[in-house]
C-alpha atoms as a PDB file:
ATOM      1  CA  UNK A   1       0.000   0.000   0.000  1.00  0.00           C
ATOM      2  CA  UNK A   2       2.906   2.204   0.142  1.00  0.00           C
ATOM      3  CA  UNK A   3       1.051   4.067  -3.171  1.00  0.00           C
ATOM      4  CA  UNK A   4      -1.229   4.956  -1.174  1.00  0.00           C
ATOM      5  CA  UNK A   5      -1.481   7.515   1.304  1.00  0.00           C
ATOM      6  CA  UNK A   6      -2.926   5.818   4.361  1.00  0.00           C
ATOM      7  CA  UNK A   7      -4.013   9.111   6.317  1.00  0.00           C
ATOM      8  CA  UNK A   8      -5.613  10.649   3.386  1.00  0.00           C
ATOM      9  CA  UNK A   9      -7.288   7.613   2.494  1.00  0.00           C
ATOM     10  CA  UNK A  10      -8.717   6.690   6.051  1.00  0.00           C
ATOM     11  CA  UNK A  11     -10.319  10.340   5.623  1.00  0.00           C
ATOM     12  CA  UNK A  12     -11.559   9.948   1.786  1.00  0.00           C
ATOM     13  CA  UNK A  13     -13.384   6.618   3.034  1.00  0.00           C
ATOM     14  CA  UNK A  14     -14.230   7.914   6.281  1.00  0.00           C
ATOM     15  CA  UNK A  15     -16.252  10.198   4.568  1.00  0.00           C
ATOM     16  CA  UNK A  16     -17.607   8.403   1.734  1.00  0.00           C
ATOM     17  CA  UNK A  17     -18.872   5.572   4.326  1.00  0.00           C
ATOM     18  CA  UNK A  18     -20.697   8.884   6.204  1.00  0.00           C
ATOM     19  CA  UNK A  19     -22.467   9.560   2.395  1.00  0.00           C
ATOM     20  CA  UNK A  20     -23.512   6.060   2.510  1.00  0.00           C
ATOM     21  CA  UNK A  21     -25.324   6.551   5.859  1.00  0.00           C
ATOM     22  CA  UNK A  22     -26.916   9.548   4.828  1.00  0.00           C
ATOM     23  CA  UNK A  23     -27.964   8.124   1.768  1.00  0.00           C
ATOM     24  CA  UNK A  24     -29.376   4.749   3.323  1.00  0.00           C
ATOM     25  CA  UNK A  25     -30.376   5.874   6.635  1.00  0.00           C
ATOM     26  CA  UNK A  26     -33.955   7.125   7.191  1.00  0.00           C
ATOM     27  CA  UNK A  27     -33.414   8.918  10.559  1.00  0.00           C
ATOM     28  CA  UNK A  28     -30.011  10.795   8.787  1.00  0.00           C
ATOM     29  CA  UNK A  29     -31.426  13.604   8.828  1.00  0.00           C
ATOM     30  CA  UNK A  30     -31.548  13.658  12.723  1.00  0.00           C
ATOM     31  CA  UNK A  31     -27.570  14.600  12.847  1.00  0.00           C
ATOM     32  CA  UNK A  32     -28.593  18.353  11.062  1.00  0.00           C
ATOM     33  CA  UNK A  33     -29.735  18.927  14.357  1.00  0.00           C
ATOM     34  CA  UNK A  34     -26.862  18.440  16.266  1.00  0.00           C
ATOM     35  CA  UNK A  35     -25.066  21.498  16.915  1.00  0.00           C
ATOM     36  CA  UNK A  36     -23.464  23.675  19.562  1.00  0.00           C
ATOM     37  CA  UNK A  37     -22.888  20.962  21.544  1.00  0.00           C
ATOM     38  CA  UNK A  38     -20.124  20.163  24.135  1.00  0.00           C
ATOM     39  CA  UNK A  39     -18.121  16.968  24.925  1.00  0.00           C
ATOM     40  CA  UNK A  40     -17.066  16.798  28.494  1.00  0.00           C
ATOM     41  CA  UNK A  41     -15.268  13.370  29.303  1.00  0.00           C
ATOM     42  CA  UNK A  42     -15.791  10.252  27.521  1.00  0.00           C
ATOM     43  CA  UNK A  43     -19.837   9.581  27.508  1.00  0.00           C
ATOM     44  CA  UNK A  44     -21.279  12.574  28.437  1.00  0.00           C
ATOM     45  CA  UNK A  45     -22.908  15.817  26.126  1.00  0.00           C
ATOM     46  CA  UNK A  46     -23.715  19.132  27.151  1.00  0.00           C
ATOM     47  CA  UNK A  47     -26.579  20.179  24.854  1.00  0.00           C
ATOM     48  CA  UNK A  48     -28.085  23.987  25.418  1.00  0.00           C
ATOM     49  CA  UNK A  49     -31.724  24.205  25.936  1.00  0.00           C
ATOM     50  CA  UNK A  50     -33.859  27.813  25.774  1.00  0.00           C
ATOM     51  CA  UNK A  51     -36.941  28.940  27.698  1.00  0.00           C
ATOM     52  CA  UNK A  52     -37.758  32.249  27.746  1.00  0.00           C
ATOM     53  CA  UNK A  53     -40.353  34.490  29.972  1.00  0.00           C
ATOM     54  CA  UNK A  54     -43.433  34.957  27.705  1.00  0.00           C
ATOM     55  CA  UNK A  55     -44.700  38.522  26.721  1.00  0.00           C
ATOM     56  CA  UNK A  56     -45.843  41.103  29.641  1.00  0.00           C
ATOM     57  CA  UNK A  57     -47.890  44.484  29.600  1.00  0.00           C
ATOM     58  CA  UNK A  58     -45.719  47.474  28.220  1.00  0.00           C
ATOM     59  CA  UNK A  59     -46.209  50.580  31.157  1.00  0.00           C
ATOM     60  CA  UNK A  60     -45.579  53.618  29.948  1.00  0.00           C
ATOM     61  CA  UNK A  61     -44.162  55.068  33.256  1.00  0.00           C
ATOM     62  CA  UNK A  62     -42.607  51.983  34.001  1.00  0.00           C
ATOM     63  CA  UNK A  63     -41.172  50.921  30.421  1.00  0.00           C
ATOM     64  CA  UNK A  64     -40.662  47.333  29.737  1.00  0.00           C
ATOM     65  CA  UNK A  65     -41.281  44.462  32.012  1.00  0.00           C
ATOM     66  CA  UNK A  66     -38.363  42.694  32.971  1.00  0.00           C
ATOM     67  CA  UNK A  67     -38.221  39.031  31.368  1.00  0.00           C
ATOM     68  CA  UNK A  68     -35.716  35.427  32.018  1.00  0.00           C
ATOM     69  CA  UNK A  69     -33.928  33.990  29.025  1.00  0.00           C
ATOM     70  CA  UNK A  70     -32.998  30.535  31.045  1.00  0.00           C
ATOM     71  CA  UNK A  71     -30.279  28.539  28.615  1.00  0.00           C
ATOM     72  CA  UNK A  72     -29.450  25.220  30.469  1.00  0.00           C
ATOM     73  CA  UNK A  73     -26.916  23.079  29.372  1.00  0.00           C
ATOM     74  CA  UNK A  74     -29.144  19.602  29.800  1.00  0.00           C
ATOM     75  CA  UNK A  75     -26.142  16.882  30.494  1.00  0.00           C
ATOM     76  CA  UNK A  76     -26.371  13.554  28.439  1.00  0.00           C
ATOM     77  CA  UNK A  77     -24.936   9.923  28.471  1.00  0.00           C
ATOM     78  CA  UNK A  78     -24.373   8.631  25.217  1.00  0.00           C
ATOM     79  CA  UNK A  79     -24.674   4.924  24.856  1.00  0.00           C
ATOM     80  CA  UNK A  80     -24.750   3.417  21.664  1.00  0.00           C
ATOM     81  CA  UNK A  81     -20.569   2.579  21.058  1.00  0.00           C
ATOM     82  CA  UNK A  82     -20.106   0.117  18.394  1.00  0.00           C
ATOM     83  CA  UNK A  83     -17.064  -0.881  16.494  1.00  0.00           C
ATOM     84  CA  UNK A  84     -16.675  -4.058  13.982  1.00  0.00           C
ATOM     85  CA  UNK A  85     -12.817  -5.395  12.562  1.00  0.00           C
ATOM     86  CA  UNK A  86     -12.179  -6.720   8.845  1.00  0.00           C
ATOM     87  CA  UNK A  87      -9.115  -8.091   7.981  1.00  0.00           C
ATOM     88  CA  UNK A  88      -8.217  -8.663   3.917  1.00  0.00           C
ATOM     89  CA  UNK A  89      -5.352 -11.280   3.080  1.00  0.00           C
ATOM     90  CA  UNK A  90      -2.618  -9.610   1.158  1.00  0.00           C
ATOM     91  CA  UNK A  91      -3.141 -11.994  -1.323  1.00  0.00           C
ATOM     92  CA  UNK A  92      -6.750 -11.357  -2.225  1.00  0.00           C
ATOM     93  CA  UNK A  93      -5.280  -8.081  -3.803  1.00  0.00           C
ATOM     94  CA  UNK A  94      -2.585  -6.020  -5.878  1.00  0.00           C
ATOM     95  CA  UNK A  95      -1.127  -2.945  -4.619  1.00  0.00           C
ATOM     96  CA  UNK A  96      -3.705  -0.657  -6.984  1.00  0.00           C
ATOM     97  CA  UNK A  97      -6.782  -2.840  -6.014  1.00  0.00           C
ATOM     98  CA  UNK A  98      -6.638  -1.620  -1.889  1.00  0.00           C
ATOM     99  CA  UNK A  99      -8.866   1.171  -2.438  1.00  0.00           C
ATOM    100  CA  UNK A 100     -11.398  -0.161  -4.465  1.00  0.00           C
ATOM    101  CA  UNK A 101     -11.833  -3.436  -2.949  1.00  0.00           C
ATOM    102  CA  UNK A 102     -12.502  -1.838   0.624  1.00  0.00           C
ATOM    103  CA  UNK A 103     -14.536   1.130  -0.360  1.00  0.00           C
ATOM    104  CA  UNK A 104     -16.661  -1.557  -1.651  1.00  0.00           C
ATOM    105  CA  UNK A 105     -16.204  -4.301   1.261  1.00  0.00           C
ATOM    106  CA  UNK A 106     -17.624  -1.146   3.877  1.00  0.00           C
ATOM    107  CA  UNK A 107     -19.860   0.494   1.980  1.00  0.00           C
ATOM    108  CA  UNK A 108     -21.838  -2.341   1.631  1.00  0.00           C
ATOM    109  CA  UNK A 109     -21.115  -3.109   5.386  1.00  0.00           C
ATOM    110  CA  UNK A 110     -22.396   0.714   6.557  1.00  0.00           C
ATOM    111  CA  UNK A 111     -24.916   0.258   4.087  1.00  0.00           C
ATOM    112  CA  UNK A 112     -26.435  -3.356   4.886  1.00  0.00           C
ATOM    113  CA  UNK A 113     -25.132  -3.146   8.683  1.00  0.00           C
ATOM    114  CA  UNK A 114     -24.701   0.640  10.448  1.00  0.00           C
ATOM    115  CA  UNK A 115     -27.782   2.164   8.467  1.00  0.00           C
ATOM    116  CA  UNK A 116     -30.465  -0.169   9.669  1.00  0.00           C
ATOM    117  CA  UNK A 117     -29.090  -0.518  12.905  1.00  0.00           C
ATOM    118  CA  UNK A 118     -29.414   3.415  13.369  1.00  0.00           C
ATOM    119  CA  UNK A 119     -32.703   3.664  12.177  1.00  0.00           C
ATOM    120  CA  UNK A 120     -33.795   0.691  15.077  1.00  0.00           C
ATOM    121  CA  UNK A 121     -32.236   2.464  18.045  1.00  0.00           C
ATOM    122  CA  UNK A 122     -33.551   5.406  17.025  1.00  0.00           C
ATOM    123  CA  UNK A 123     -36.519   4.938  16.167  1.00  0.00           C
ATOM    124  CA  UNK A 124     -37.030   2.697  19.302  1.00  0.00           C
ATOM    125  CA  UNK A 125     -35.833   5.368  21.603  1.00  0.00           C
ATOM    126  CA  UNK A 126     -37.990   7.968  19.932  1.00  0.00           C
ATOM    127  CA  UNK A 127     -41.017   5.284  19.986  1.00  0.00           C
ATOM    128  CA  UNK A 128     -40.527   4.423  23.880  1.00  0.00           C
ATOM    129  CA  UNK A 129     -40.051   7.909  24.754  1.00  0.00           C
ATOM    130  CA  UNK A 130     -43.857   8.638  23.094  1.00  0.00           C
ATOM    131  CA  UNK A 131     -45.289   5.562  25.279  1.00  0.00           C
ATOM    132  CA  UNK A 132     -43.390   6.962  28.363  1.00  0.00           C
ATOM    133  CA  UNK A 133     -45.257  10.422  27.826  1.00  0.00           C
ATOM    134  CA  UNK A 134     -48.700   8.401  26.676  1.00  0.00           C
ATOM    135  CA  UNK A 135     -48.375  10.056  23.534  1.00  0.00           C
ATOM    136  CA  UNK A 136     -50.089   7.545  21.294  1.00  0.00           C
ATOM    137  CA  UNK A 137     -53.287   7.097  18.647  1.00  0.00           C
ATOM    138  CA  UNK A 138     -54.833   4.432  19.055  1.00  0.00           C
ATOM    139  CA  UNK A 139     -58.106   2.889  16.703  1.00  0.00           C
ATOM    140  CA  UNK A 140     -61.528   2.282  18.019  1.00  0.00           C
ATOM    141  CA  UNK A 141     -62.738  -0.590  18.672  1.00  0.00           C
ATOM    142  CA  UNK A 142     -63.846  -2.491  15.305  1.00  0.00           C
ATOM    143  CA  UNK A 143     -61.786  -0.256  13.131  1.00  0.00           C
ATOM    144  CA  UNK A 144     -58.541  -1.569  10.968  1.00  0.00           C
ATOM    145  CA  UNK A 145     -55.411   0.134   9.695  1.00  0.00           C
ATOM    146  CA  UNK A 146     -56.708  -0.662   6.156  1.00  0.00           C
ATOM    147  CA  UNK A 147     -59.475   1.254   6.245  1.00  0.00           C
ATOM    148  CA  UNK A 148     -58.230   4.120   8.668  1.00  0.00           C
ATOM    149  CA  UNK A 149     -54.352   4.011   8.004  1.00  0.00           C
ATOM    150  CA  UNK A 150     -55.085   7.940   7.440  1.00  0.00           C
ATOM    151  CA  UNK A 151     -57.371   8.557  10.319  1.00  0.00           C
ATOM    152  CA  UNK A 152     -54.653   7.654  12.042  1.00  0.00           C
ATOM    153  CA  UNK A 153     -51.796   9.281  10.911  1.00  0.00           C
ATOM    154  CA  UNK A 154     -53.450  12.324  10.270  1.00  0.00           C
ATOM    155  CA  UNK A 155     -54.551  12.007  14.213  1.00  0.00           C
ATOM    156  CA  UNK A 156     -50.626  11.874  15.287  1.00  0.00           C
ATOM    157  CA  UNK A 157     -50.093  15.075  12.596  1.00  0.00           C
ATOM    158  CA  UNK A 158     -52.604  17.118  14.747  1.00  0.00           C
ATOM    159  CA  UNK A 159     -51.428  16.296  18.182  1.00  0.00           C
ATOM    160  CA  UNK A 160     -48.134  16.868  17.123  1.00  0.00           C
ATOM    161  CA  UNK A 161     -49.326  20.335  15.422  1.00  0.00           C
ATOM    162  CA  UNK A 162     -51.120  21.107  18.668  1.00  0.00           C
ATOM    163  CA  UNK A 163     -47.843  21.261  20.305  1.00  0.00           C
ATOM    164  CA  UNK A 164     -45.699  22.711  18.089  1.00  0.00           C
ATOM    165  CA  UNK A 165     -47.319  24.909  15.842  1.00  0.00           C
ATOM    166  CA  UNK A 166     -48.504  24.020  12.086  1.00  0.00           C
ATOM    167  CA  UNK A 167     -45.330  26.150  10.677  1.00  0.00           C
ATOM    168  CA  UNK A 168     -43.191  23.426  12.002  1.00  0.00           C
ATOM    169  CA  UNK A 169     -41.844  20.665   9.501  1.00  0.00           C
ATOM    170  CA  UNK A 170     -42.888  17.191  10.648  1.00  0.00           C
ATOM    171  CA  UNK A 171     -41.909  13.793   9.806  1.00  0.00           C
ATOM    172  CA  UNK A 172     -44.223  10.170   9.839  1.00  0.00           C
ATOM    173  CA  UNK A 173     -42.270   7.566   9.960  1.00  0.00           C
ATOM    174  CA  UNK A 174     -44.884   4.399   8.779  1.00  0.00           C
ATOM    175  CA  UNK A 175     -43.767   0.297   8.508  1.00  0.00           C
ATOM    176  CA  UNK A 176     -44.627  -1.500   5.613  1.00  0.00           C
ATOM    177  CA  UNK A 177     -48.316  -2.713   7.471  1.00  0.00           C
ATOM    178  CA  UNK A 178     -49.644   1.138   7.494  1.00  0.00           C
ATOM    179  CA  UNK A 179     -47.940   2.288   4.056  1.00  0.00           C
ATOM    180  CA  UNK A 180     -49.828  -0.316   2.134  1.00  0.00           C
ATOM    181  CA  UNK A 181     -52.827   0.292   3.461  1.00  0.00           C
ATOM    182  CA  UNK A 182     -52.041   3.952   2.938  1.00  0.00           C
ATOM    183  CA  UNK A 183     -51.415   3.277  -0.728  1.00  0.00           C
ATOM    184  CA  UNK A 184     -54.198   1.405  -1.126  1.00  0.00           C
ATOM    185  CA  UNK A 185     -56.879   3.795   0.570  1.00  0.00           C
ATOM    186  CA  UNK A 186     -59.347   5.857  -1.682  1.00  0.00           C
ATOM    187  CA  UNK A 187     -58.634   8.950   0.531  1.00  0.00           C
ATOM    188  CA  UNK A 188     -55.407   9.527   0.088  1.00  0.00           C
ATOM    189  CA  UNK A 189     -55.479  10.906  -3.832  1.00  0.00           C
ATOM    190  CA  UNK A 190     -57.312  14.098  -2.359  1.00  0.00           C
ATOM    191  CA  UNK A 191     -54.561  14.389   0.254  1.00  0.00           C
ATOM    192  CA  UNK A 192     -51.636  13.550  -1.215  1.00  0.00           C
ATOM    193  CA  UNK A 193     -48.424  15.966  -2.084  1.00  0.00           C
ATOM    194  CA  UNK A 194     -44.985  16.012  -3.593  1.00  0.00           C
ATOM    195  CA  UNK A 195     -42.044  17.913  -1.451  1.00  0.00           C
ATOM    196  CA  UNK A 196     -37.858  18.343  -1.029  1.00  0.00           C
ATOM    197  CA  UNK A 197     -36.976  16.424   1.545  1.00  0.00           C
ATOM    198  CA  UNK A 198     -33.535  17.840   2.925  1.00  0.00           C
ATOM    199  CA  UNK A 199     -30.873  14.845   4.745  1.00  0.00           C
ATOM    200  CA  UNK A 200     -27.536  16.392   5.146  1.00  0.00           C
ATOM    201  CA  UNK A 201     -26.267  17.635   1.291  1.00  0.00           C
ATOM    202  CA  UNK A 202     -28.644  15.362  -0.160  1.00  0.00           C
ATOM    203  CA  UNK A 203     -32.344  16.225  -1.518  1.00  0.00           C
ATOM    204  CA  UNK A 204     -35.023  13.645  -2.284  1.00  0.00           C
ATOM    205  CA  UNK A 205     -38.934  13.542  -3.351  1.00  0.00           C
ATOM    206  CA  UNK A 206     -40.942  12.886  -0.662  1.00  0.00           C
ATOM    207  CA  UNK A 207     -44.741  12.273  -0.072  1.00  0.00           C
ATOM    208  CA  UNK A 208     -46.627  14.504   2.114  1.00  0.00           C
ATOM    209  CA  UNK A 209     -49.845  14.380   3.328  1.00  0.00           C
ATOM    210  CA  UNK A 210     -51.234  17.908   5.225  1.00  0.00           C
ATOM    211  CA  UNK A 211     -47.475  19.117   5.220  1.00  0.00           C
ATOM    212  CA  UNK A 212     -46.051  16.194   6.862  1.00  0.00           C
ATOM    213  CA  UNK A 213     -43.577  13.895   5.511  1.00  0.00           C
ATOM    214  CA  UNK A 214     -43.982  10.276   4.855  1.00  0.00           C
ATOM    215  CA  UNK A 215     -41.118   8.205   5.234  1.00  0.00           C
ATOM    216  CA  UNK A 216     -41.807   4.757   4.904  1.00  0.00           C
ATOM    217  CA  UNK A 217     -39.064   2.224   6.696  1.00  0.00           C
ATOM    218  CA  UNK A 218     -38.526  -1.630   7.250  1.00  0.00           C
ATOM    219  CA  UNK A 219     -40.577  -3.564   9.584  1.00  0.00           C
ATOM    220  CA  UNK A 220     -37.125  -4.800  10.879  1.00  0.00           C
ATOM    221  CA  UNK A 221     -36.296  -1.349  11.885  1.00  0.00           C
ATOM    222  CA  UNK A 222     -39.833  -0.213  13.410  1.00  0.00           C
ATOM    223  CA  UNK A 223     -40.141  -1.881  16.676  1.00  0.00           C
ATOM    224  CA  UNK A 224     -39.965  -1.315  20.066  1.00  0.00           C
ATOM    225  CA  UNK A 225     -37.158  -2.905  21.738  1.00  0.00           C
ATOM    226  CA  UNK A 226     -34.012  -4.377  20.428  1.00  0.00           C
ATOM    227  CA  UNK A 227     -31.154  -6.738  21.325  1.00  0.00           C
ATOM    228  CA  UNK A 228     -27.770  -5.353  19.676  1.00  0.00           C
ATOM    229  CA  UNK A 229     -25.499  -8.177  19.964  1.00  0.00           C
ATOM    230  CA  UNK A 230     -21.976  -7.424  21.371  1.00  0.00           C
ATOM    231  CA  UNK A 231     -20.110  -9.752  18.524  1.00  0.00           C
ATOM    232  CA  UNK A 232     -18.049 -11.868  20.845  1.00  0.00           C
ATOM    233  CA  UNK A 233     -20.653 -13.814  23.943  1.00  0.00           C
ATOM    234  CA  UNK A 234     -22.087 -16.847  22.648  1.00  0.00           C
ATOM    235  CA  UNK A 235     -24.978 -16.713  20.837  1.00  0.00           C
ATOM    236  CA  UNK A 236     -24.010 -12.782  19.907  1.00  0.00           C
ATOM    237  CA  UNK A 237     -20.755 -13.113  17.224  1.00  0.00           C
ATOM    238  CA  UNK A 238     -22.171 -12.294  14.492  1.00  0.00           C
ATOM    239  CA  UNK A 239     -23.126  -9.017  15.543  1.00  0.00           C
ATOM    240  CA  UNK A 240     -25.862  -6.729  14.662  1.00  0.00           C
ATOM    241  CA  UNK A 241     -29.231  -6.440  16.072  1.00  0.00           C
ATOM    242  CA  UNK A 242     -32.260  -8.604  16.713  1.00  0.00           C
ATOM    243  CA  UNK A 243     -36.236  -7.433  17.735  1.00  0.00           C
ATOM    244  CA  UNK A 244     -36.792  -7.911  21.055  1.00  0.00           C
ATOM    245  CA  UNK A 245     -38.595 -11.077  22.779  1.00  0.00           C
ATOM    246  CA  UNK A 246     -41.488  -8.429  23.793  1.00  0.00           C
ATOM    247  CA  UNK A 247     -41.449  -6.500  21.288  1.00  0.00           C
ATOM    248  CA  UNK A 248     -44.000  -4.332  19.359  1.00  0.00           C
ATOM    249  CA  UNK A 249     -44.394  -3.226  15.841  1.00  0.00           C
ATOM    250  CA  UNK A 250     -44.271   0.235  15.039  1.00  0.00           C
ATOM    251  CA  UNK A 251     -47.066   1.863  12.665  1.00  0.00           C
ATOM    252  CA  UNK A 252     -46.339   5.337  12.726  1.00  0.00           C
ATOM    253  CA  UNK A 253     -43.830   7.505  14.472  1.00  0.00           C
ATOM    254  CA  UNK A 254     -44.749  11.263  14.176  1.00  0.00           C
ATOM    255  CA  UNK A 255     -42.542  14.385  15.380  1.00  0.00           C
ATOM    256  CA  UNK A 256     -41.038  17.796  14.374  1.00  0.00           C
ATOM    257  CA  UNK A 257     -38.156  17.048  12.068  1.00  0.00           C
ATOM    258  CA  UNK A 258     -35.809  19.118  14.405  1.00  0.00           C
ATOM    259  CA  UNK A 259     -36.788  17.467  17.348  1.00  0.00           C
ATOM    260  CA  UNK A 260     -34.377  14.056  17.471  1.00  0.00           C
ATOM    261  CA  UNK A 261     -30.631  15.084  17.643  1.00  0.00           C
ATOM    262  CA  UNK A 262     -28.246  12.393  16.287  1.00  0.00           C
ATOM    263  CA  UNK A 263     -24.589  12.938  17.734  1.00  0.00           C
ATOM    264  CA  UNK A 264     -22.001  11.404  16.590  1.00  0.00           C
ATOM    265  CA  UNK A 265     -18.474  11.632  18.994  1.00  0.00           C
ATOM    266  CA  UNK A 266     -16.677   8.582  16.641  1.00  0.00           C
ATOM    267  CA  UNK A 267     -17.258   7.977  13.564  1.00  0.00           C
ATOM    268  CA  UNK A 268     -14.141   6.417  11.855  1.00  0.00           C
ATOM    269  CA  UNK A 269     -12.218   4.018   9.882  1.00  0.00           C
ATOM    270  CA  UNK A 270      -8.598   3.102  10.670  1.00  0.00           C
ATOM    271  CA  UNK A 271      -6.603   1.262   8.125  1.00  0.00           C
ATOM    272  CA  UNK A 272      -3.491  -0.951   8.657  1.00  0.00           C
ATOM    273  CA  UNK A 273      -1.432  -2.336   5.953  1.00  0.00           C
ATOM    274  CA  UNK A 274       0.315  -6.094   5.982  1.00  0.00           C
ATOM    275  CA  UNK A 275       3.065  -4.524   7.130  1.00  0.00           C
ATOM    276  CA  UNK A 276       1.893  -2.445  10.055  1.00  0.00           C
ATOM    277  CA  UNK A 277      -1.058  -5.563  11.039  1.00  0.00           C
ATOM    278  CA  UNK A 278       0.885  -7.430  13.858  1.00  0.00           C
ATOM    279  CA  UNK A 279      -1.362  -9.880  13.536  1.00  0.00           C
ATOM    280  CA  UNK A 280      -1.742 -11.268  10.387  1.00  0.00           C
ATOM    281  CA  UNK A 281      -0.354 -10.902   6.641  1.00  0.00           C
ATOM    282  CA  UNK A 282      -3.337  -8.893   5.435  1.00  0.00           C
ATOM    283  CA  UNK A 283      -5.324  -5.297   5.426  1.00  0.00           C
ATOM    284  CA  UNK A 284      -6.802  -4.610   8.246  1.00  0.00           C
ATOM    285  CA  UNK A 285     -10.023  -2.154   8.833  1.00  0.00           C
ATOM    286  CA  UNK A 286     -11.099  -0.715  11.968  1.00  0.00           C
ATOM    287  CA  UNK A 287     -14.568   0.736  11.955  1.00  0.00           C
ATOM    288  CA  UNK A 288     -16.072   2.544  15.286  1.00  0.00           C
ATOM    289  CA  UNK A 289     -19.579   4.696  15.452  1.00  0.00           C
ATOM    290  CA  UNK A 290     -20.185   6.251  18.705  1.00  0.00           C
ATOM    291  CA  UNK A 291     -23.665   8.165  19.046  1.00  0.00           C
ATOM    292  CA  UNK A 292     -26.653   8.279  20.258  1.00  0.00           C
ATOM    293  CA  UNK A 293     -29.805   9.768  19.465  1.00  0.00           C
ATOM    294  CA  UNK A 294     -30.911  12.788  22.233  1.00  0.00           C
ATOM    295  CA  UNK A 295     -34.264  14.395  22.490  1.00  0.00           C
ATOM    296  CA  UNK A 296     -34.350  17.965  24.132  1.00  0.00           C
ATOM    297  CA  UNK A 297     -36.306  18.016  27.207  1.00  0.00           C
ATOM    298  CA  UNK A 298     -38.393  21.056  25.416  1.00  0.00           C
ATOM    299  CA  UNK A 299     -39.050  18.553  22.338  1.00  0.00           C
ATOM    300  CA  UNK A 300     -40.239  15.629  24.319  1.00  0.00           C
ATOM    301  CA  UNK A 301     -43.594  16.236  24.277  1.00  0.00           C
ATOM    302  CA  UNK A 302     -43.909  16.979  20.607  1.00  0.00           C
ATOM    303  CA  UNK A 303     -43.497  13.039  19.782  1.00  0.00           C
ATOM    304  CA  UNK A 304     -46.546  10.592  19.132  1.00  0.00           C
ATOM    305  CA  UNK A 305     -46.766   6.940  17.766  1.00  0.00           C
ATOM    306  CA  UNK A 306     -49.009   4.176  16.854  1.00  0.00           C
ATOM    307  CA  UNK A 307     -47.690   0.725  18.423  1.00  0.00           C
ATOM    308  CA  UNK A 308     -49.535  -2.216  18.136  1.00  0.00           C
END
C-alpha cells in the first residue's frame, strides 16, 4: 500500500462511508440537528436548551417588564458505542486494487449493517419515549389500519401540530403494514403531495400528506425494543441487532423534524497495511460509530406513535 497515502485515504473513506449513511439511513437527517454541543469526558454531552419568559404588559411610566432567558446546558450519556474489525489477506489483492476493494467491502457493510441498525435504536428510543409520555393514537374498537391508516396518521399530525405549531416541519415515519394500506386507501389521492426532503447535502422527493412527511421504513427497523449483539458472547458473534422477545411493531412515528438530535463523537475508519497488522499478513479495517440519538427536554412532548 505504500502508493497509497494511508491518512488521506482513512479520511476519503471515512467520509464516503458517512455519504452512505446519509444516503441509506432514514433517521439521517436527525444529525442536522446536532449542533453547539459540548463533549465533556468520555460519555457525556452538554446540549443547550432555551426557555424564555413569555410577553408582559408594556407601562408607559414603568417601560418594559423585565423578562428570564434561562439557557441550560441539559447533560447527556451517550450509549450506543459500536465498532466491527475486517481483515483482507494480502493476497486477495494487488497494490492498486486496496482502495477499491474496501470502499466496496464497507460500503456495503455501513450500508447493509450501520444504516439499519441506526434507524432501530432510534426509532425505538424515539417510539418508547412517546409511550413513556402516553403520547399515542390508538383505533376504536372495530376499526382496521386498512381502512383508517389515514385517520390515524393524520390524528398523530394534529397532536403533534397542537404542540408545536402548524409552521413546524414534521416527519411520519410508517412500517410496511400502514404504508400499504395507505397506498391502497381511496382517501389519500385528495390528500396527497410532492415535497424536497432535505438529509444532510442530499435532496429527495418525498410524499406529504397535510405538510407532513412520509417516510416509509422496514418492519425490521420499526419496533420497540431491540437486542444489539456485542459480537463476541455466545450466541451474539455475528453481531448486529435482533427485535426484542417483547417486542411491538411500530405503525407510525410522528414528530417535528428538528426534534431528534443524532450525535455522533466517533465515527471512523482506521486502516493498517500487511506490514503495520501485527497480527496477520493482510489489510486490516477498523470501523467505530459512537452516538446516540438525544431528544431535548423542550421537544419531548412533541413526539406521538401508533404501536400495536
Amino acid at each position: 500500500m505504500s502508493t497509497i497515502n494511508t491518512i488521506d485515504f482513512e479520511s476519503k473513506l471515512t467520509n464516503e462511508l458517512d455519504k452512505a449513511i446519509v444516503q441509506k439511513s432514514v433517521t439521517s437527517f436527525m444529525a442536522d440537528n446536532s449542533f453547539r454541543q459540548k463533549f465533556v469526558g468520555a460519555r457525556t454531552v452538554l446540549v443547550p436548551d432555551v426557555d424564555f419568559s413569555g410577553l408582559g404588559d408594556y407601562d408607559r411610566d414603568g417601560g418594559f417588564t423585565t423578562g428570564a432567558v434561562n439557557v441550560n446546558q441539559e447533560s447527556y450519556q451517550l450509549t450506543q458505542d459500536r465498532a466491527r474489525s475486517f481483515s483482507i489477506d494480502r493476497e486477495d489483492m494487488d497494490e492498486t486494487g486496496i482502495a477499491g476493494l474496501a470502499g466496496q467491502i464497507m460500503g456495503e457493510f455501513v450500508r447493509t449493517k450501520v444504516a439499519p441498525e441506526i434507524d432501530a435504536y432510534t426509532l425505538s428510543k424515539l417510539a418508547n419515549l412517546a409511550a413513556t409520555k402516553e403520547h399515542t393514537v390508538a383505533l376504536e374498537s372495530g376499526e382496521t389500519v386498512a381502512e383508517n391508516c389515514l385517520k390515524l396518521i393524520n390524528s398523530a399530525i394534529e397532536k403533534v401540530s397542537e404542540e408545536v405549531g402548524y409552521d413546524e416541519e414534521i416527519v411520519v415515519f410508517v412500517n410496511p403494514t400502514v404504508y400499504s394500506a395507505l397506498s391502497n386507501t381511496s382517501e389519500l389521492t385528495r390528500s396527497l403531495e410532492v415535497g424536497d426532503f432535505t438529509r444532510g447535502e442530499l435532496t429527495t422527493k418525498v410524499q406529504k400528506i397535510n405538510n407532513a412527511y412520509i417516510i416509509p421504513v422496514s418492519g425490521a427497523r420499526m419496533k420497540t425494543a431491540y437486542t444489539f449483539n456485542d459480537g463476541k458472547t455466545d450466541g451474539e458473534t455475528d453481531g448486529g441487532f435482533v427485535p426484542a422477545s417483547d417486542a411491538e411493531d411500530i405503525g407510525i412515528l410522528a414528530m417535528p423534524k428538528k426534534a431528534g438530535m443524532l450525535i455522533k463523537k466517533t465515527d471512523k475508519v482506521r486502516i493498517f497495511t500487511p506490514d503495520r497488522n501485527q497480527q496477520m499478513d493482510a489489510y486490516k479495517f477498523d470501523y467505530r460509530l459512537y452516538y446516540d440519538l438525544l431528544v431535548k427536554k423542550s421537544k419531548e412532548n412533541s413526539i406521538y406513535a401508533y404501536i400495536y
